[in-house]
N, C-alpha and C. Protein backbone atom coordinates (compact mmCIF):
# COMPACT_ATOMS: atom_id res chain seq x y z
N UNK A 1 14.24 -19.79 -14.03
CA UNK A 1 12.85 -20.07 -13.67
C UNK A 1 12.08 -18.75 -13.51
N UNK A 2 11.12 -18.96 -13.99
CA UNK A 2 10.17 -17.38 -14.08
C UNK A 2 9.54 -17.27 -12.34
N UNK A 3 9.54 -16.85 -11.99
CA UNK A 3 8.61 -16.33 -10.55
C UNK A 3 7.80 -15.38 -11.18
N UNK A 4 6.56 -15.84 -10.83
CA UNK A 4 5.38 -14.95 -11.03
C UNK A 4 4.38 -14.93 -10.10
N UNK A 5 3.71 -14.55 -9.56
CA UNK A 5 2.87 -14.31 -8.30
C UNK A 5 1.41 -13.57 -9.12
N UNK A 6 0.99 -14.74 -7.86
CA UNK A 6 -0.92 -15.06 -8.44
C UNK A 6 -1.19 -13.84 -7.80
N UNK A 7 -2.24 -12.93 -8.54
CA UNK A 7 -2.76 -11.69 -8.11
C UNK A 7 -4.48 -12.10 -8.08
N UNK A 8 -5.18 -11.85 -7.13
CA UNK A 8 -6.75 -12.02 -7.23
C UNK A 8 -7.45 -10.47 -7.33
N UNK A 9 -8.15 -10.93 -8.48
CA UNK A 9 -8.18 -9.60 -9.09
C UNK A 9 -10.20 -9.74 -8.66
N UNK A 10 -10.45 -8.82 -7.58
CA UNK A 10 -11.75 -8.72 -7.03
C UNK A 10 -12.60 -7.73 -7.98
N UNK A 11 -11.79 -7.10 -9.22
CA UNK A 11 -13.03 -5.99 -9.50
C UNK A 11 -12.56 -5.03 -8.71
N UNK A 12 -12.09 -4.71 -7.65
CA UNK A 12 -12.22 -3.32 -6.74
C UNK A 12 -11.23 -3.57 -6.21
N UNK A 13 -9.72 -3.19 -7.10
CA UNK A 13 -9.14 -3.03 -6.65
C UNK A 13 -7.98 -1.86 -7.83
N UNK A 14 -6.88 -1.27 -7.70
CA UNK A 14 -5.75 -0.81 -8.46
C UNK A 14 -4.86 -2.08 -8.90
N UNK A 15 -5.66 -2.76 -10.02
CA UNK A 15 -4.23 -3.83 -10.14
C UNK A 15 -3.15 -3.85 -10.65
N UNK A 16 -2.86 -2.38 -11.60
CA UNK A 16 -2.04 -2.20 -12.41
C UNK A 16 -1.27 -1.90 -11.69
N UNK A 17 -0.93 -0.60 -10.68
CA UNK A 17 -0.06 -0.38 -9.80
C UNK A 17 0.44 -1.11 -9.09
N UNK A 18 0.15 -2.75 -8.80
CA UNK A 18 0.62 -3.22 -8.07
C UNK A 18 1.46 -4.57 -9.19
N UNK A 19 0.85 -4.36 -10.67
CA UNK A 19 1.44 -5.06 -10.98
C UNK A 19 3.17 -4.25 -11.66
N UNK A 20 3.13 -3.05 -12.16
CA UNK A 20 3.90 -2.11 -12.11
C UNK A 20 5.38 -2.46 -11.07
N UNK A 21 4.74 -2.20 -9.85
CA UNK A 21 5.66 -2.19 -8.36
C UNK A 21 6.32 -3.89 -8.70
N UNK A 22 5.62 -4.70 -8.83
CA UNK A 22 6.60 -5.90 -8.69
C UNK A 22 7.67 -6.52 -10.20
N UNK A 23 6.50 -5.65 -11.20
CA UNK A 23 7.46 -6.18 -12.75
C UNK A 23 8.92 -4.93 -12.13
N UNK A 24 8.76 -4.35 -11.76
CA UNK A 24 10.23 -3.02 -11.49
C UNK A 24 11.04 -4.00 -10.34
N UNK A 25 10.62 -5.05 -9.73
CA UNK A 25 11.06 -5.54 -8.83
C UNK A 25 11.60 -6.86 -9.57
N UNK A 26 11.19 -7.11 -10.46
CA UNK A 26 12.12 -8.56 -11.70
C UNK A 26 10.99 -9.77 -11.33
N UNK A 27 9.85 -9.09 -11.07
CA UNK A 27 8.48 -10.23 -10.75
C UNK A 27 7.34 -10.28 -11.84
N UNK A 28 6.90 -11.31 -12.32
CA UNK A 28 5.94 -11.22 -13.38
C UNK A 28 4.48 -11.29 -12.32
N UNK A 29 3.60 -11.22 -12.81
CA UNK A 29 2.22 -11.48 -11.94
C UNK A 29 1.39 -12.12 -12.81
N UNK A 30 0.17 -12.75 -12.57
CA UNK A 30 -0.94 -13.14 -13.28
C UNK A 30 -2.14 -13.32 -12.21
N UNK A 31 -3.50 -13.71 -12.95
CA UNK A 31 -4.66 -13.77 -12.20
C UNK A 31 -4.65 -14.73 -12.23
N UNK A 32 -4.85 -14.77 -10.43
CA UNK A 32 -5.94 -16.42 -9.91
C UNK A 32 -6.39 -16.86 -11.07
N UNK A 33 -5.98 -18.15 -11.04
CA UNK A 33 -7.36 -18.89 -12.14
C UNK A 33 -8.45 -19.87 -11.06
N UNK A 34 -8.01 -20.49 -10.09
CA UNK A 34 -8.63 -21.40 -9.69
C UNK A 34 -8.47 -21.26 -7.83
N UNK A 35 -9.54 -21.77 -7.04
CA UNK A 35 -9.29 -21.97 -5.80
C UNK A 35 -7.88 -22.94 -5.34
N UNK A 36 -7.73 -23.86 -6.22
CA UNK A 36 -6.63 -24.84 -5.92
C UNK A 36 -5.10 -23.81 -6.43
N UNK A 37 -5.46 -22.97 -7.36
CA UNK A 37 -3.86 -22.49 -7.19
C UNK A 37 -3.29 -21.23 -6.48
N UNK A 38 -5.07 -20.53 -6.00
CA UNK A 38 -4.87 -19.51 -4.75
C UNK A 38 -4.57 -20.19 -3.37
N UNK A 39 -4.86 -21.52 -3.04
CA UNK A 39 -4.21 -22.56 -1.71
C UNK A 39 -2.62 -22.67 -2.16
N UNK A 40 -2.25 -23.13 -3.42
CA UNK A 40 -1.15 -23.76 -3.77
C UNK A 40 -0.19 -23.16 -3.95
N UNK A 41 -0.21 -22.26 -5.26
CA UNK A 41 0.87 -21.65 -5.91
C UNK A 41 2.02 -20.89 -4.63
N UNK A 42 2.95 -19.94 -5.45
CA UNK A 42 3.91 -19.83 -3.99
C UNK A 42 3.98 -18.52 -3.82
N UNK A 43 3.04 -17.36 -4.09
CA UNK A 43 2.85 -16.46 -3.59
C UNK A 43 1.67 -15.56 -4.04
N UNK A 44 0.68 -15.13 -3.09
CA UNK A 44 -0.78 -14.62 -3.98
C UNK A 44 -0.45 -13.25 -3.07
N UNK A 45 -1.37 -12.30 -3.72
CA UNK A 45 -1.33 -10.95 -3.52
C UNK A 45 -3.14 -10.51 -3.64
N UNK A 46 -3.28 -10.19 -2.33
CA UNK A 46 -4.88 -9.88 -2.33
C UNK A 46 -5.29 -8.23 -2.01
N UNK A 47 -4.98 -7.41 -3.13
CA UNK A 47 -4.86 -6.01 -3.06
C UNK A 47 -6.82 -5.75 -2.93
N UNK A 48 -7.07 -4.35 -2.90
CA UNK A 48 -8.30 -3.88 -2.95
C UNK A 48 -8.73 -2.59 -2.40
N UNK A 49 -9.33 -1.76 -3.30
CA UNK A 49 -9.59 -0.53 -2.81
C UNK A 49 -11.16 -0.21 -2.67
N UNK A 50 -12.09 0.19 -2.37
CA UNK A 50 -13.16 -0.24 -1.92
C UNK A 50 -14.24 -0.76 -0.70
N UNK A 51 -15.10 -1.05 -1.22
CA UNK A 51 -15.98 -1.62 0.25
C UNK A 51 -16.00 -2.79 0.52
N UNK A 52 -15.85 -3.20 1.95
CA UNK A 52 -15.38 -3.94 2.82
C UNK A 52 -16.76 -5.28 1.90
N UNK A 53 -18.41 -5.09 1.51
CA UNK A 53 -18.85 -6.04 0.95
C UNK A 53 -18.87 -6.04 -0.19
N UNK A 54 -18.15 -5.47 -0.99
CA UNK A 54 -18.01 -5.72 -2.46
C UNK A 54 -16.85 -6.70 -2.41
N UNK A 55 -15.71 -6.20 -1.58
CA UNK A 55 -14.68 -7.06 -1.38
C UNK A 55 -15.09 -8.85 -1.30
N UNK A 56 -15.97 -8.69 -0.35
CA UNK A 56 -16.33 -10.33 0.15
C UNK A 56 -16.93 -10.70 -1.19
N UNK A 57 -17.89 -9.92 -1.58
CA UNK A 57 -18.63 -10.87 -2.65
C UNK A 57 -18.05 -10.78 -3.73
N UNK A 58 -17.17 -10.53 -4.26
CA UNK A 58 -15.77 -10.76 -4.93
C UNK A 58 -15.40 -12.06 -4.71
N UNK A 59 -14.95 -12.23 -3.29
CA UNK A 59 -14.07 -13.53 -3.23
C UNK A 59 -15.06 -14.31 -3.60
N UNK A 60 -16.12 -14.63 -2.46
CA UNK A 60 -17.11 -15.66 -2.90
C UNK A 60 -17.75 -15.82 -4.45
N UNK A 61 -17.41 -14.36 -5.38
CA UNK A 61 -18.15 -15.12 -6.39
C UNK A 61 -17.19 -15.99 -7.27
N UNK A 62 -15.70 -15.97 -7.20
CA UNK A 62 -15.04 -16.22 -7.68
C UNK A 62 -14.80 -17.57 -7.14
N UNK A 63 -15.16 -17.61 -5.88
CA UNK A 63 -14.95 -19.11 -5.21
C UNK A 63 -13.73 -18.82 -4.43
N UNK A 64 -13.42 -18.16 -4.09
CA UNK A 64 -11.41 -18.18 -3.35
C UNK A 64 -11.63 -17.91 -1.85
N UNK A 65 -12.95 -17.25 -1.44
CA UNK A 65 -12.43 -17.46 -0.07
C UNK A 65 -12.26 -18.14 1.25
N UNK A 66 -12.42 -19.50 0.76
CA UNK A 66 -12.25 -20.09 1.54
C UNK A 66 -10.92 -20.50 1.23
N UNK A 67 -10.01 -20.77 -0.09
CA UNK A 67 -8.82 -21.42 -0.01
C UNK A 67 -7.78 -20.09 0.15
N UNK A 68 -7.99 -19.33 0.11
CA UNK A 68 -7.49 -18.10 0.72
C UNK A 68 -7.35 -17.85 2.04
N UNK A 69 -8.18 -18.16 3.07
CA UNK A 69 -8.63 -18.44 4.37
C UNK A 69 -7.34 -19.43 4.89
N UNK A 70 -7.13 -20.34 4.02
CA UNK A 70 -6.63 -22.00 4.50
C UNK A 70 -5.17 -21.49 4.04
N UNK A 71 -5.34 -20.59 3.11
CA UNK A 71 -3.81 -20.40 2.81
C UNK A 71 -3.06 -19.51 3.67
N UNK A 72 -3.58 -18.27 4.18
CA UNK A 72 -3.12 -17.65 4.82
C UNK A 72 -3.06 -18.09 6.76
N UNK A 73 -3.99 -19.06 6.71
CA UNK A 73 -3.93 -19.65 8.29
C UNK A 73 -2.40 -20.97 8.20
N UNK A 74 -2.51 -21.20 6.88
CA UNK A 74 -1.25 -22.06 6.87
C UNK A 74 0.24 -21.36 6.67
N UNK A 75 0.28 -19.35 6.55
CA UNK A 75 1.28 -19.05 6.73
C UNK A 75 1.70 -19.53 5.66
N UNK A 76 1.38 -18.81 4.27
CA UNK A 76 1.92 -18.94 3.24
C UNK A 76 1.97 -17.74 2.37
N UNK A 77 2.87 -17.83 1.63
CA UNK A 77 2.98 -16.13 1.30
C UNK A 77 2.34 -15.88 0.47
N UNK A 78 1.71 -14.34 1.39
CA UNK A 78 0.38 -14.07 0.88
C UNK A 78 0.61 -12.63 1.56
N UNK A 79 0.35 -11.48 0.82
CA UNK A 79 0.31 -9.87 0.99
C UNK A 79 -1.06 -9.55 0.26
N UNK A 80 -1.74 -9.03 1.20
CA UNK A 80 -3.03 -8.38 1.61
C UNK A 80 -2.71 -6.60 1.79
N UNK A 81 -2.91 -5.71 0.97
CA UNK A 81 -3.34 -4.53 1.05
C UNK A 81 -4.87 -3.46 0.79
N UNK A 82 -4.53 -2.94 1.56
CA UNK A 82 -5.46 -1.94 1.99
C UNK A 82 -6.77 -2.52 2.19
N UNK A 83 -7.86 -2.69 1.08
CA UNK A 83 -9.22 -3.47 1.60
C UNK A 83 -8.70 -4.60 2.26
N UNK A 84 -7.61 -5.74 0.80
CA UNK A 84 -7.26 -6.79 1.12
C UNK A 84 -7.02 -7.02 2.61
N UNK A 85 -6.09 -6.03 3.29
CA UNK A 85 -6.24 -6.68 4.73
C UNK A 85 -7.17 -6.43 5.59
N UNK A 86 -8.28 -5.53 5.64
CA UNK A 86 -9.35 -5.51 6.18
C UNK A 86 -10.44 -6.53 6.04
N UNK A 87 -10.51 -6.91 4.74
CA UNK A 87 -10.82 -8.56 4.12
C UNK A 87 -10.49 -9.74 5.26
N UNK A 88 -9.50 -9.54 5.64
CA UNK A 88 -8.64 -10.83 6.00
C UNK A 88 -9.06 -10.62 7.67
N UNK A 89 -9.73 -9.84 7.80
CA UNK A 89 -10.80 -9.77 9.57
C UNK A 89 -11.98 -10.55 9.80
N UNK A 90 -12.58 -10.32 11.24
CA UNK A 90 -13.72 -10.93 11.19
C UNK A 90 -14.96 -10.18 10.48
N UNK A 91 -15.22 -9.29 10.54
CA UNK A 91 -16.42 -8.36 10.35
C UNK A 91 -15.76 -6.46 9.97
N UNK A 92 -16.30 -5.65 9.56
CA UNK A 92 -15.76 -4.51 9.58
C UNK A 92 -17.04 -3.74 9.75
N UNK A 93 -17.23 -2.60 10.40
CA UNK A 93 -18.38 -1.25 10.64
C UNK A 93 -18.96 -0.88 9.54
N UNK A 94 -18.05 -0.59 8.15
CA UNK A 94 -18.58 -0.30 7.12
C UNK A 94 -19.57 -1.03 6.37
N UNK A 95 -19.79 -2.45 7.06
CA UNK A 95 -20.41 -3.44 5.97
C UNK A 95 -20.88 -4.30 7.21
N UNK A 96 -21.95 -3.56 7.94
CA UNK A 96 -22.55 -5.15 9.20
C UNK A 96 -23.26 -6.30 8.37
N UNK A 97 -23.24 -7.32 9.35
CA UNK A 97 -24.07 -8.56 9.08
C UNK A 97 -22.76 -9.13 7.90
N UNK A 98 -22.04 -8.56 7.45
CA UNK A 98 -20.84 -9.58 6.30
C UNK A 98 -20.26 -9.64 6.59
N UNK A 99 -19.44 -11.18 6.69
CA UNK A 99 -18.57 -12.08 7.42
C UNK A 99 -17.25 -12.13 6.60
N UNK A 100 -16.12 -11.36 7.29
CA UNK A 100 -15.10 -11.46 6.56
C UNK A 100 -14.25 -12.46 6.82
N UNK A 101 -12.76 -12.98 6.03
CA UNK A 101 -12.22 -14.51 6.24
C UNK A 101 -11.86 -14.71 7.87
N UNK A 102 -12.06 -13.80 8.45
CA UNK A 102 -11.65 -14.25 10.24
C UNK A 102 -10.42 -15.14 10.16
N UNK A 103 -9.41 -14.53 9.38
CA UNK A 103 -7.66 -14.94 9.62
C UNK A 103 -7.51 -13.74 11.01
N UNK A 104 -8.06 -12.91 10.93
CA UNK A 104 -7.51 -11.94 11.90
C UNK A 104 -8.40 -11.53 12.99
N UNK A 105 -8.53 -12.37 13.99
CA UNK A 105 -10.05 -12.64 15.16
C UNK A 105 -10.41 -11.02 15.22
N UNK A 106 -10.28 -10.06 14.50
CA UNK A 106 -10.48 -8.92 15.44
C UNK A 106 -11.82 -7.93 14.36
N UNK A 107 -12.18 -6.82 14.66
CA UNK A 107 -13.15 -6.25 14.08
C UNK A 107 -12.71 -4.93 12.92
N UNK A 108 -13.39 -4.44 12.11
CA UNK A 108 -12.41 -3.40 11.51
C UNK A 108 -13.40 -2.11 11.77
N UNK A 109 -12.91 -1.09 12.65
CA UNK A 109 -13.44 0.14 12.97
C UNK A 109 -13.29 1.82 12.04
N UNK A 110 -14.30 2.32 11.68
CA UNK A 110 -14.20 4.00 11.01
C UNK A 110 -13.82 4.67 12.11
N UNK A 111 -12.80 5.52 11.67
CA UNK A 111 -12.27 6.66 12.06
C UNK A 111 -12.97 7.81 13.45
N UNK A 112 -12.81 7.72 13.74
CA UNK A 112 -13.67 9.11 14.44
C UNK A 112 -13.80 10.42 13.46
N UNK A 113 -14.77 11.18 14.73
CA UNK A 113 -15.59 12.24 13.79
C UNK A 113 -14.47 13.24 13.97
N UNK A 114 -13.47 13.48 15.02
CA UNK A 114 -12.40 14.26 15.50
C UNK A 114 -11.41 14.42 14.24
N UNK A 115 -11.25 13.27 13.23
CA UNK A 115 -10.29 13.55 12.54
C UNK A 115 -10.79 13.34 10.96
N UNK A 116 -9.92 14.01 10.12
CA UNK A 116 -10.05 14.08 8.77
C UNK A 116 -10.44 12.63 8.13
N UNK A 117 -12.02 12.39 7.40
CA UNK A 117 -11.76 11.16 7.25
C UNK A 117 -12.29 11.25 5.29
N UNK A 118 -11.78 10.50 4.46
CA UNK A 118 -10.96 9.53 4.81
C UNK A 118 -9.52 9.68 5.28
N UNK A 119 -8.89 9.25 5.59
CA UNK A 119 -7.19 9.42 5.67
C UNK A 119 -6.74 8.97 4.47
N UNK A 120 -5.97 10.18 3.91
CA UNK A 120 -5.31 10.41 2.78
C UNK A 120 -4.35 10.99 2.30
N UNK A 121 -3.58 10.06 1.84
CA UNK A 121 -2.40 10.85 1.85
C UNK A 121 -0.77 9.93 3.16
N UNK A 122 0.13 10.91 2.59
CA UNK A 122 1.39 10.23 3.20
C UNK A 122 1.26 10.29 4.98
N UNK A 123 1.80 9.42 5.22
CA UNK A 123 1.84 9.23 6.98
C UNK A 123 2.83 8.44 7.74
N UNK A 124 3.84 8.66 8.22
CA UNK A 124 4.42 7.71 8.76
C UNK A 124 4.04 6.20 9.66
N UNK A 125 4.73 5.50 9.17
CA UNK A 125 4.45 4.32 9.64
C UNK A 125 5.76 3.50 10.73
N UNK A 126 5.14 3.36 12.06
CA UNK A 126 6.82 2.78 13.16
C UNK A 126 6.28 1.46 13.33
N UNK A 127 7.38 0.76 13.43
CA UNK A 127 7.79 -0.64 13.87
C UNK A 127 8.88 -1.12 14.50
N UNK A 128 8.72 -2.13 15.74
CA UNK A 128 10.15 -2.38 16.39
C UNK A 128 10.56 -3.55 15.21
N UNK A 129 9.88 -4.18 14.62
CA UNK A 129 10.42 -5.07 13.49
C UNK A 129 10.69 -4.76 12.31
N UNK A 130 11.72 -5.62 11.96
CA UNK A 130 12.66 -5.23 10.71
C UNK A 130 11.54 -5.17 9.20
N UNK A 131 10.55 -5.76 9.29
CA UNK A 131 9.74 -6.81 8.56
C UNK A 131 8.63 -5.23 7.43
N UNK A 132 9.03 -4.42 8.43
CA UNK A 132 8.12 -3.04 7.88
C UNK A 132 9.22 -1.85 8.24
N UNK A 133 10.19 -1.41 9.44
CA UNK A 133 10.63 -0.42 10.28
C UNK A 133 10.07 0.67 10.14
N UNK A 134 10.58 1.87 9.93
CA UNK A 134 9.97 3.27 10.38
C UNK A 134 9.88 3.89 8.26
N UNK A 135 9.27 4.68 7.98
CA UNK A 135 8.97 5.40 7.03
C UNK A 135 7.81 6.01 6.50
N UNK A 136 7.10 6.43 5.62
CA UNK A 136 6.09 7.20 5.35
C UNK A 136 5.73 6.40 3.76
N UNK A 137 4.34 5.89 4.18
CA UNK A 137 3.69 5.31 3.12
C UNK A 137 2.29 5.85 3.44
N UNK A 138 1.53 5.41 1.80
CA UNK A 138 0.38 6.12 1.47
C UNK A 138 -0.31 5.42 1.66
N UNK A 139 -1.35 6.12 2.24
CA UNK A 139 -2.43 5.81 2.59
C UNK A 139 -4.07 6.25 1.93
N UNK A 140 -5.13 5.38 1.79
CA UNK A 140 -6.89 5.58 1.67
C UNK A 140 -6.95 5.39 2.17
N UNK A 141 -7.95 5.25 3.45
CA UNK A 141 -8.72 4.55 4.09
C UNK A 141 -9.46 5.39 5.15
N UNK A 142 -11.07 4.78 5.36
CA UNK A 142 -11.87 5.80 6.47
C UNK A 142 -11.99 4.59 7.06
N UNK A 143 -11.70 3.25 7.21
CA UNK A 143 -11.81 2.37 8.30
C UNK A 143 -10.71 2.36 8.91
N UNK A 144 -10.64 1.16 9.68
CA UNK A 144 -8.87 1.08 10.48
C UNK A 144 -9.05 -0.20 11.46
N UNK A 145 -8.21 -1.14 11.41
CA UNK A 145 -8.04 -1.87 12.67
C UNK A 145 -7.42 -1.43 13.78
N UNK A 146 -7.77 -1.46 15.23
CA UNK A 146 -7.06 -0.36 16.17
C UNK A 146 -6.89 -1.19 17.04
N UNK A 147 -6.48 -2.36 17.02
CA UNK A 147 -5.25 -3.54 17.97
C UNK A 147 -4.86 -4.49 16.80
N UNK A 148 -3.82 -4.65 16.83
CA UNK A 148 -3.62 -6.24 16.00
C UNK A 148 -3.36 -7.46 16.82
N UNK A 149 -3.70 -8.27 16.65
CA UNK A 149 -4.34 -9.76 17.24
C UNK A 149 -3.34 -10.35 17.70
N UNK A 150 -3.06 -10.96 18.56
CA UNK A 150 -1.85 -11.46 19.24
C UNK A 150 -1.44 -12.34 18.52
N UNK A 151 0.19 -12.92 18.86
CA UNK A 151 0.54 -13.46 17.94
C UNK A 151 1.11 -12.89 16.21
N UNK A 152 0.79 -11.69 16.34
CA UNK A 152 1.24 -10.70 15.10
C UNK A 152 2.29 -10.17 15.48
N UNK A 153 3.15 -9.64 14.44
CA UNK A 153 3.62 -8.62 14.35
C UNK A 153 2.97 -7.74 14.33
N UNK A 154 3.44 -6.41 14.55
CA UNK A 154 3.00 -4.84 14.16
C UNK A 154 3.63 -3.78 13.67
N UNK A 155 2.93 -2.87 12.92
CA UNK A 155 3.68 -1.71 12.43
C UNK A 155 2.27 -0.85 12.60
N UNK A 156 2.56 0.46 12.92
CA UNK A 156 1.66 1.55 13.46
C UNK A 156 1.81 2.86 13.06
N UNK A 157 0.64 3.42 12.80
CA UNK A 157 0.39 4.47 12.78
C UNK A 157 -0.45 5.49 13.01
N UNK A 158 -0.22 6.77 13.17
CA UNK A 158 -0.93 7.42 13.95
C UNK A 158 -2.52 8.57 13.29
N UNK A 159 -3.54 8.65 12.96
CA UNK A 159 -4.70 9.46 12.78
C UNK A 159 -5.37 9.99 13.50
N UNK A 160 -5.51 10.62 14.45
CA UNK A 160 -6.22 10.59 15.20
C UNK A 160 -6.19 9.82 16.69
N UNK A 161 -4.76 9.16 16.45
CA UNK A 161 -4.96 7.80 17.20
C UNK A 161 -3.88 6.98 16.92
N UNK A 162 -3.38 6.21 17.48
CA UNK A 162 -2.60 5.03 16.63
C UNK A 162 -3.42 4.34 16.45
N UNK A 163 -3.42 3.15 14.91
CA UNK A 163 -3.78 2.36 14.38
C UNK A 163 -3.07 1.49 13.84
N UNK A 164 -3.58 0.21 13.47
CA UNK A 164 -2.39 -0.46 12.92
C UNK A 164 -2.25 -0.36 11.54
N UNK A 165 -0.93 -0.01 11.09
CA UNK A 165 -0.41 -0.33 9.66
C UNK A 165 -0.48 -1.07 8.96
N UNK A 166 -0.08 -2.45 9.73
CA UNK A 166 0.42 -3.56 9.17
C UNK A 166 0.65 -4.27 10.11
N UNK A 167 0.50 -5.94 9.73
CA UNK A 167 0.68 -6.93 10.31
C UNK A 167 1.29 -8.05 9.74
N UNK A 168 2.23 -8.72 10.12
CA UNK A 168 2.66 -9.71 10.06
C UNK A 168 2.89 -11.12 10.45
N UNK A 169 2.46 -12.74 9.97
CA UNK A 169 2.64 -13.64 10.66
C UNK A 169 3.62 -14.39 9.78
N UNK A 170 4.44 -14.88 10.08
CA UNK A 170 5.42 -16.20 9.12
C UNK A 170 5.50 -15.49 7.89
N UNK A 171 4.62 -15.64 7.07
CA UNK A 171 4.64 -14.95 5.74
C UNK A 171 3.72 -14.81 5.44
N UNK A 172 3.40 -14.22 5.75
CA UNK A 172 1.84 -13.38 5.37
C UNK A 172 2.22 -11.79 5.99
N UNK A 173 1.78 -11.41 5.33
CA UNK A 173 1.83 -9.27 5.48
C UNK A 173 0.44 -8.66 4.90
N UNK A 174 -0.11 -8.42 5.78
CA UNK A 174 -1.10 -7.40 5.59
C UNK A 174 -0.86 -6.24 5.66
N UNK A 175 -1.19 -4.76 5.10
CA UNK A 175 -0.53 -3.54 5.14
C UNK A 175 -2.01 -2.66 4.90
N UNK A 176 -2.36 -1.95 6.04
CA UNK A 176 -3.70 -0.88 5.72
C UNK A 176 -3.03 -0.10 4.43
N UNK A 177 -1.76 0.18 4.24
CA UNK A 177 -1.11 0.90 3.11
C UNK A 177 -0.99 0.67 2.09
N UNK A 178 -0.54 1.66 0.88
CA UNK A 178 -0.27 0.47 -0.14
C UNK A 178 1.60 0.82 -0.94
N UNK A 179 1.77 -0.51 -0.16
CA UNK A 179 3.40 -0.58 -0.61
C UNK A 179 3.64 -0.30 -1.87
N UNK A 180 2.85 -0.70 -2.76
CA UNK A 180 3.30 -0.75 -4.15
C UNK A 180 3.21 1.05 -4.69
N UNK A 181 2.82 1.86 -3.69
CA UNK A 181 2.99 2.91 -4.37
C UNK A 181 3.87 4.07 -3.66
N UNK A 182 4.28 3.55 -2.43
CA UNK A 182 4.98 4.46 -1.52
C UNK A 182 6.21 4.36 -1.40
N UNK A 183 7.09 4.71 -2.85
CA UNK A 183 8.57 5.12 -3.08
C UNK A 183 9.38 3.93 -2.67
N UNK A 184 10.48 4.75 -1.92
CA UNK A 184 11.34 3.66 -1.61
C UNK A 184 11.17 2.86 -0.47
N UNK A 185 10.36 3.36 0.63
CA UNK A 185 9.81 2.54 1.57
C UNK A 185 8.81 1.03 1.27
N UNK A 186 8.14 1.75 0.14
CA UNK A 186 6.98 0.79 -0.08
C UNK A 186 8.14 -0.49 -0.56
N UNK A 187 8.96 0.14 -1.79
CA UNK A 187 9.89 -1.20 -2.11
C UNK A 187 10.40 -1.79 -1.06
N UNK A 188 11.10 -1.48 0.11
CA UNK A 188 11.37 -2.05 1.12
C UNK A 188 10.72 -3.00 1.05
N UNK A 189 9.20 -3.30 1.44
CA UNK A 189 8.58 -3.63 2.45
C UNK A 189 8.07 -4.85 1.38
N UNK A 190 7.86 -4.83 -0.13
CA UNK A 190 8.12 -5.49 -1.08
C UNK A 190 8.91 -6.83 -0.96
N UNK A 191 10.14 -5.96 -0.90
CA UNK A 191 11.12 -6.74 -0.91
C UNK A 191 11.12 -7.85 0.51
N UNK A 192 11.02 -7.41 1.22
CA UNK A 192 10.68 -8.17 2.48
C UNK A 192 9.87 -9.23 2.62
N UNK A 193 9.08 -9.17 1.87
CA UNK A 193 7.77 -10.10 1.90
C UNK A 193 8.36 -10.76 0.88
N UNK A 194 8.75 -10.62 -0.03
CA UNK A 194 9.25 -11.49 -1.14
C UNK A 194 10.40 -12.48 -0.39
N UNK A 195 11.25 -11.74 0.19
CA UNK A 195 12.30 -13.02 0.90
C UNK A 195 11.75 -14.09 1.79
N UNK A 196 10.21 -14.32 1.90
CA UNK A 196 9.51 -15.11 2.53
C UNK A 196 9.15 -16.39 1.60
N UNK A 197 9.04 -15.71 0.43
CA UNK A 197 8.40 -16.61 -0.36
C UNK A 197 9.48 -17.87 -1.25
N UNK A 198 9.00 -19.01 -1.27
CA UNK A 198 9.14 -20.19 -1.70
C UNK A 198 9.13 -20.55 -2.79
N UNK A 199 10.14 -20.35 -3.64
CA UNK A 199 9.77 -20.58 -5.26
C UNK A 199 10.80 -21.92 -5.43
């Protein structure tokens, strides 16, 4: 049986690299076609590099974010990087007045003026859970979520600050990072999320 995993391809995002990282992993990928098979199918991947409202009006023009919303509140496997999981908040600094899917009740905050922004480049990432553990993945980003929402997992790291890495519920993984390009850690963390999923 082929396993292939729905990729939603927003315009603003690296999709090749992420499709790269999972064909090396014995995974085929393809694009969303429809809202019913971004709810359905048995594993979507919502990557994105970019601004927090190009991101949104992406989903909405495509129609997905609401069954995206329903999919990931139903704990279905679904990996969100870098924009992608800032996406998956209520609101972010970079982009007021636009309403992001509020899977994750919390706000998405820029960096302080104290530290190098954007953050770029390799950084270690700690976790007491198995689901991410300790290693050094790459990072963009001049925003940041700086609590993750109860009921999550966490993985953390430090800028200026600790921030969160990554989050986890049932099967769903959000990662401020991007796994698909950070060596053997990133495969880890791949692989992990994949043993969630339901084929």
């Amino acid at each position: 049986m082929t396993r292939s995993i729905a990729v939603i391809d927003t315009g603003v995002a690296n999709i090749a690299s992420v499709q790269s990282a999972f064909s090396k992993l014995g995974y085929e990928t393809h694009f969303a076609q429809s809202d019913d098979e971004v709810f359905e199918t048995n594993a979507v991947i919502l990557p994105g590099v970019g601004s927090f409202a190009a991101g949104m009006a992406a989903l909405n023009k495509l129609g997905f974010a609401r069954a995206l919303k329903l999919r990931a509140e139903s704990s279905k496997a679904t990996l969100a990087v870098c924009l992608g999981m800032q996406l998956l908040c209520e609101s972010s600094e970079e982009s007021p007045g636009v309403e992001g899917l509020g899977v994750l009740p919390v706000s998405i905050h820029r960096f302080g003026e104290h530290v190098r922004v954007p953050h770029f480049g390799w950084n270690q990432v700690s976790s007491p859970s198995s689901f991410v553990g300790e290693g050094y993945a790459y990072f963009a980003n001049s925003y940041r979520l700086e609590k993750a929402p109860y009921g999550w997992e966490v993985a953390t790291c430090d800028h200026g600050g600790e921030f969160v890495a990554a989050v986890r519920h049932g099967s769903v993984l959000a990662a401020q990072f991007h796994p698909e390009i950070s060596s053997t850690f990133g495969r880890h963390v791949l692989e992990t999320w994949l043993e969630g999923v339901k084929w």
